[in-house]
Protein backbone atom coordinates (compact mmCIF):
# COMPACT_ATOMS: atom_id res chain seq x y z
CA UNK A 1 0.00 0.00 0.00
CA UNK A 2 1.29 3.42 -0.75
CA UNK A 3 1.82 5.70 1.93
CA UNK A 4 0.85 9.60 1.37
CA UNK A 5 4.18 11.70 1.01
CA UNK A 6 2.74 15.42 0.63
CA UNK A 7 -0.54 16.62 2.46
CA UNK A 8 -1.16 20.47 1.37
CA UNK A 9 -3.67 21.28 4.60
CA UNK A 10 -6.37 24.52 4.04
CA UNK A 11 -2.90 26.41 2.28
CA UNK A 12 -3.60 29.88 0.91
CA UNK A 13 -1.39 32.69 -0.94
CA UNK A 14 -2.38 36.35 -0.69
CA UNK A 15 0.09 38.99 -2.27
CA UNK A 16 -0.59 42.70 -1.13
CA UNK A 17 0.05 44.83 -4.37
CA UNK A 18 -0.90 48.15 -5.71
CA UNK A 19 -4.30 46.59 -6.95
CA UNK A 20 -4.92 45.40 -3.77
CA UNK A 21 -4.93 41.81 -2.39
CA UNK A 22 -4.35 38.89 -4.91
CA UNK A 23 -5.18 35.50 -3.38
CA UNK A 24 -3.77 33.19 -5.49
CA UNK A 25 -4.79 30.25 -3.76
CA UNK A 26 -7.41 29.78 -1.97
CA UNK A 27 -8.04 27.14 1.00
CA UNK A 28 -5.81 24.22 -0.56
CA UNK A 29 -6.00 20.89 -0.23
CA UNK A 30 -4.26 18.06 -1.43
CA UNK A 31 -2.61 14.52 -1.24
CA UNK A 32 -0.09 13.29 -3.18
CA UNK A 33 0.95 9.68 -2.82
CA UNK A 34 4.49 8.15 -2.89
CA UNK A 35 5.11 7.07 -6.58
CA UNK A 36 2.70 9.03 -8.27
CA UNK A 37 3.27 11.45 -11.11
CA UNK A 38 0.69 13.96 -11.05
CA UNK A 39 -0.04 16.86 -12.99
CA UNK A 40 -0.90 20.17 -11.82
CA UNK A 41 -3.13 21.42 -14.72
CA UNK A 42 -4.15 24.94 -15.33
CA UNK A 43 -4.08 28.21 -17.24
CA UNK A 44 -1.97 31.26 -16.79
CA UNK A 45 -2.12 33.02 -13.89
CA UNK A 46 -4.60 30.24 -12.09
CA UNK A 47 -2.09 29.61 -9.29
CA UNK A 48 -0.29 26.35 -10.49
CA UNK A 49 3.49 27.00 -10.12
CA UNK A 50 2.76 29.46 -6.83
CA UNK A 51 1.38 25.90 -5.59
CA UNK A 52 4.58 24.32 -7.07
CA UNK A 53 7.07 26.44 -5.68
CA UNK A 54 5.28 26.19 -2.26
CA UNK A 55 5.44 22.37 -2.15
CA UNK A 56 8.96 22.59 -3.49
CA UNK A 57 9.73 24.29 0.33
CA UNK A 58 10.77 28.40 -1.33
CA UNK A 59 7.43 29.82 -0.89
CA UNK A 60 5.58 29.95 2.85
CA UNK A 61 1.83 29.98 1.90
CA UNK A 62 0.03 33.07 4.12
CA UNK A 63 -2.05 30.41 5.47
CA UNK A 64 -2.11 26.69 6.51
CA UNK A 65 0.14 23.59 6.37
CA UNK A 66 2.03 22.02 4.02
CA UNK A 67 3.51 18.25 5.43
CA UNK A 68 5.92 16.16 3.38
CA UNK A 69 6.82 12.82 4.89
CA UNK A 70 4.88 13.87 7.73
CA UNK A 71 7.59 16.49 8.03
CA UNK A 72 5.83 20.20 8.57
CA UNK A 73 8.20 21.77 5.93
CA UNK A 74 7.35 25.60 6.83
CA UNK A 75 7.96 24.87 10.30
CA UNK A 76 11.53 24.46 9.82
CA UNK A 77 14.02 27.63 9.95
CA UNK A 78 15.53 28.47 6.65
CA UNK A 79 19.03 26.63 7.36
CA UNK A 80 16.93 23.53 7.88
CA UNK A 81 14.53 24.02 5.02
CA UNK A 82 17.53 24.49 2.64
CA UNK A 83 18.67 21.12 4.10
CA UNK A 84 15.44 19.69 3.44
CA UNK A 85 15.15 20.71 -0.28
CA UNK A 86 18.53 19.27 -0.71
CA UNK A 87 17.48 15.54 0.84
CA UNK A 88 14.34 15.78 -0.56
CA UNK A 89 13.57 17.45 -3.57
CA UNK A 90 15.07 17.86 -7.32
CA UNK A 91 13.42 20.75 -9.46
CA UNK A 92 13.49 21.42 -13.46
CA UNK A 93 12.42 24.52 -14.54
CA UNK A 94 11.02 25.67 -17.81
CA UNK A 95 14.04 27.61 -18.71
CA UNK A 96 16.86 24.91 -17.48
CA UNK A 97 18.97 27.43 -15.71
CA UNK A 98 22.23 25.57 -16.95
CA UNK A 99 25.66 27.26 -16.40
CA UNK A 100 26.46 28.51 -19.78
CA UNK A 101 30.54 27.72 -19.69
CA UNK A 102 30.41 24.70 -17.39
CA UNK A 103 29.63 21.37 -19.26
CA UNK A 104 26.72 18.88 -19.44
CA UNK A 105 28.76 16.70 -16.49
CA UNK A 106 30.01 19.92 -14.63
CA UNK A 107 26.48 21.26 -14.64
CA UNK A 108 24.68 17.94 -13.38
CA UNK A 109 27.55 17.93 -10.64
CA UNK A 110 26.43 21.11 -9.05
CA UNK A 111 24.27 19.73 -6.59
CA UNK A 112 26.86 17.13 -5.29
CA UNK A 113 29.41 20.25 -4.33
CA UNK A 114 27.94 20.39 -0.88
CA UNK A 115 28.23 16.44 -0.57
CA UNK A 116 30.75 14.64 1.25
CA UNK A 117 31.58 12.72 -1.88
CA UNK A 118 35.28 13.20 -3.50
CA UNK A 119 35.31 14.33 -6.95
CA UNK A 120 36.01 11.22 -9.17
CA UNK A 121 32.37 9.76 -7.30
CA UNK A 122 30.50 13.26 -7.85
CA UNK A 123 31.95 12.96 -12.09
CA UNK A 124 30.96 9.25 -11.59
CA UNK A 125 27.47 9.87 -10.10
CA UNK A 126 26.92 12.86 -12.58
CA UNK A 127 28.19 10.70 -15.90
CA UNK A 128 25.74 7.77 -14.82
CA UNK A 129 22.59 9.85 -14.36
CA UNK A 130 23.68 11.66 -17.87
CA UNK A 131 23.98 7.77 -19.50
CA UNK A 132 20.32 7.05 -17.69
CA UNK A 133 18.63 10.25 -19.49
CA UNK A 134 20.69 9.08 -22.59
CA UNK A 135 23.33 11.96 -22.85
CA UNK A 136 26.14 9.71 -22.05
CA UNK A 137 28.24 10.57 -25.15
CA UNK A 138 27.34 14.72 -24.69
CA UNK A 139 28.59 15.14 -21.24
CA UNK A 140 31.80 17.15 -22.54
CA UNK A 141 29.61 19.57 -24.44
CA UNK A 142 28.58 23.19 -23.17
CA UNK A 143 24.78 23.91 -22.66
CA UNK A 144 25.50 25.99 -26.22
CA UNK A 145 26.46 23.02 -28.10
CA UNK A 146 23.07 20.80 -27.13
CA UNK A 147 19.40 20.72 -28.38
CA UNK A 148 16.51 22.52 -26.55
CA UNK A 149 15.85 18.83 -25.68
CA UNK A 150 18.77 17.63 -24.90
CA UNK A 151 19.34 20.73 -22.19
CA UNK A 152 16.51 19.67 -20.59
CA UNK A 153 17.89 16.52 -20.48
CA UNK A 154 20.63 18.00 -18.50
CA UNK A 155 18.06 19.52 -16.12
CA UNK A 156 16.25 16.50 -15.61
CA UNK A 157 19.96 14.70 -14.87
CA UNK A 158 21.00 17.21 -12.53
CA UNK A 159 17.46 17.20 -10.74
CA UNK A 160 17.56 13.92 -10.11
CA UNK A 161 21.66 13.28 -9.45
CA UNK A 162 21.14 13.18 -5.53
CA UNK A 163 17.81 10.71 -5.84
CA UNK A 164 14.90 13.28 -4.47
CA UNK A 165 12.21 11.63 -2.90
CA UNK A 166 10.17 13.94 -5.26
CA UNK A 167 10.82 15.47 -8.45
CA UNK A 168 9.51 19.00 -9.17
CA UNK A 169 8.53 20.17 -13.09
CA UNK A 170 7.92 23.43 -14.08
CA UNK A 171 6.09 23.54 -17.74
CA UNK A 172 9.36 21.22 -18.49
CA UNK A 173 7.80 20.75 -22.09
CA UNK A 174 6.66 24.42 -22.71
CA UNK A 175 9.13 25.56 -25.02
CA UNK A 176 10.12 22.58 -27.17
CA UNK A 177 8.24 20.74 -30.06
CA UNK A 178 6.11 17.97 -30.42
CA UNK A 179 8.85 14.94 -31.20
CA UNK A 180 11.35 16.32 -28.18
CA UNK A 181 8.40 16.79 -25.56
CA UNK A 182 6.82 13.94 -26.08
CA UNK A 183 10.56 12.22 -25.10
CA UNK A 184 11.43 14.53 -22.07
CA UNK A 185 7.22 12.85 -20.87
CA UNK A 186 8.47 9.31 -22.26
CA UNK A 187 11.38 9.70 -19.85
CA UNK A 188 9.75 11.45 -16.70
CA UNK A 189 7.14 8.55 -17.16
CA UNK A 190 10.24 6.07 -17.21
CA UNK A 191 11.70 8.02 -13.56
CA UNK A 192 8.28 7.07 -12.35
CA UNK A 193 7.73 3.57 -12.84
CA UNK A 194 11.35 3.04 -11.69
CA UNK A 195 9.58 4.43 -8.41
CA UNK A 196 10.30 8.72 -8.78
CA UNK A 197 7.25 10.54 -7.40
CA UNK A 198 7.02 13.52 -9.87
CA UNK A 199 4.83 16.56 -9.82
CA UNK A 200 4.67 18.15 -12.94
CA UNK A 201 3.01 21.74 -13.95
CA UNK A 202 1.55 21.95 -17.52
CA UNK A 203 -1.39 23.82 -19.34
CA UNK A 204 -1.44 21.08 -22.05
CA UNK A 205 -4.12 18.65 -21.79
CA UNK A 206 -1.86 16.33 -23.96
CA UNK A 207 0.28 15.83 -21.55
CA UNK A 208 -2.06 13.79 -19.47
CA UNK A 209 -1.82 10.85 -21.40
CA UNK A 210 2.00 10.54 -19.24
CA UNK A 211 0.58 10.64 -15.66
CA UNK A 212 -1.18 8.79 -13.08
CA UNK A 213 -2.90 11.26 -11.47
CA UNK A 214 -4.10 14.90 -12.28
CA UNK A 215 -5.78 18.29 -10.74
CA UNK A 216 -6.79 21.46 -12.21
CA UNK A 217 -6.04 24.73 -10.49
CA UNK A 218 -8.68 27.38 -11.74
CA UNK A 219 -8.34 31.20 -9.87
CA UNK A 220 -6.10 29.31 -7.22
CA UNK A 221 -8.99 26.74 -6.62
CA UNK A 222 -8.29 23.14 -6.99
CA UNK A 223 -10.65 21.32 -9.39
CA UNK A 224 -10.61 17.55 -10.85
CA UNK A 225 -8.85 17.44 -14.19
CA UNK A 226 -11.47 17.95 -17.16
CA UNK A 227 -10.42 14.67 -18.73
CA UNK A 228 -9.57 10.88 -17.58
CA UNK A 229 -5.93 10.02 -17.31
CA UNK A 230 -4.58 7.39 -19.26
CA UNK A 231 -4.39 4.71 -17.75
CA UNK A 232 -4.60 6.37 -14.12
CA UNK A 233 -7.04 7.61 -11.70
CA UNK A 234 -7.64 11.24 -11.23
């Protein structure tokens, strides 16, 4: 039986601005399982990656709880939260956010710098992860010298380098085409069955057919996705 891994408990966001108050969410709730890959589904502006980067332990929601591993992440000081994201969590943003002059392998090594491993493990670890998201032959090349694709690739590798307990996505398919996203969602849905819980923001209904589970976020209100999930259970 799979035990729940993130409980999001009444959570709101309000942001004080010069049009006044923005609430954008309102009275959250949610449950995510261990192993699941779920999709956060929404428009612009309806509150999706404001839940993200909450859950990802960078952004305390004005109200409620947010537990992970029955772990109240926003009651931790911001040392120990920092420590927590590290153990815990891998992100991938839209965007990459690769080093330009460092290389595939130097960029995927980033996250082991704080580790106590020496540096022929940390270029072992980070060439092995690049071989599992099959960029095993690119490692040498700068960000400049890769695909669209194959930089996310490198995100992806580096995400999951220090095995997160959950993987974060950020509209990780947003900017590429058809053939290339549906790839970078053939291999997120490969993480997963090898065990990787993964919670993945996207406005594209297509990309439902990947995951197992799915919500909509409309005006920062959670909603059941407007579509079955293949082969899954919304």
């Amino acid at each position: 039986m799979k035990m729940s891994l993130i409980k999001v408990d009444h959570v709101a966001k309000i942001y004080q601005g010069g049009e006044g108050t923005v609430y954008a969410l309102k009275d959250t709730n949610l449950q995510v399982l261990q192993g699941q890959f779920l999709a956060l589904l929404g428009p612009s502006g309806s509150g999706k990656s404001t839940l993200l980067s909450i859950l990802g332990a960078l952004n305390p929601p004005t109200e409620g709880k947010v537990f992970i591993d029955d772990i109240d992440i926003y009651g931790l000081d911001e040392e120990r939260r920092a420590d927590f994201r590290h153990e815990y969590i891998g992100f991938v943003f839209q965007q990459y956010q690769l080093i330009p002059y460092l290389t595939a392998l130097e960029n995927v090594m980033l996250p082991l710098a704080i580790t106590r491993h020496s540096d022929r493990t940390q270029r072992e670890m980070a060439q092995k992860v690049l071989e599992k998201v099959g960029l095993g032959s690119k490692s040498l090349r700068l960000p400049n010298q890769l695909s669209g694709g194959e930089q996310n690739r490198v995100a992806i590798a580096r995400a999951i380098v220090n095995n997160p307990v959950i993987l974060f996505a950020d509209e990780p398919t947003g900017s590429l085409d058809t053939k290339t996203a549906k790839e970078i969602l053939e291999l997120f849905q490969a993480l997963n069955k090898e065990g990787q819980t993964i919670i993945m923001v996207t406005h594209n209904l297509e990309n439902l057919a990947y995951v197992s589970h799915a919500v909509q976020i409309r005006d920062g209100i959670i909603e059941k996705a407007p579509q079955p999930v293949v082969g899954g259970v919304i």
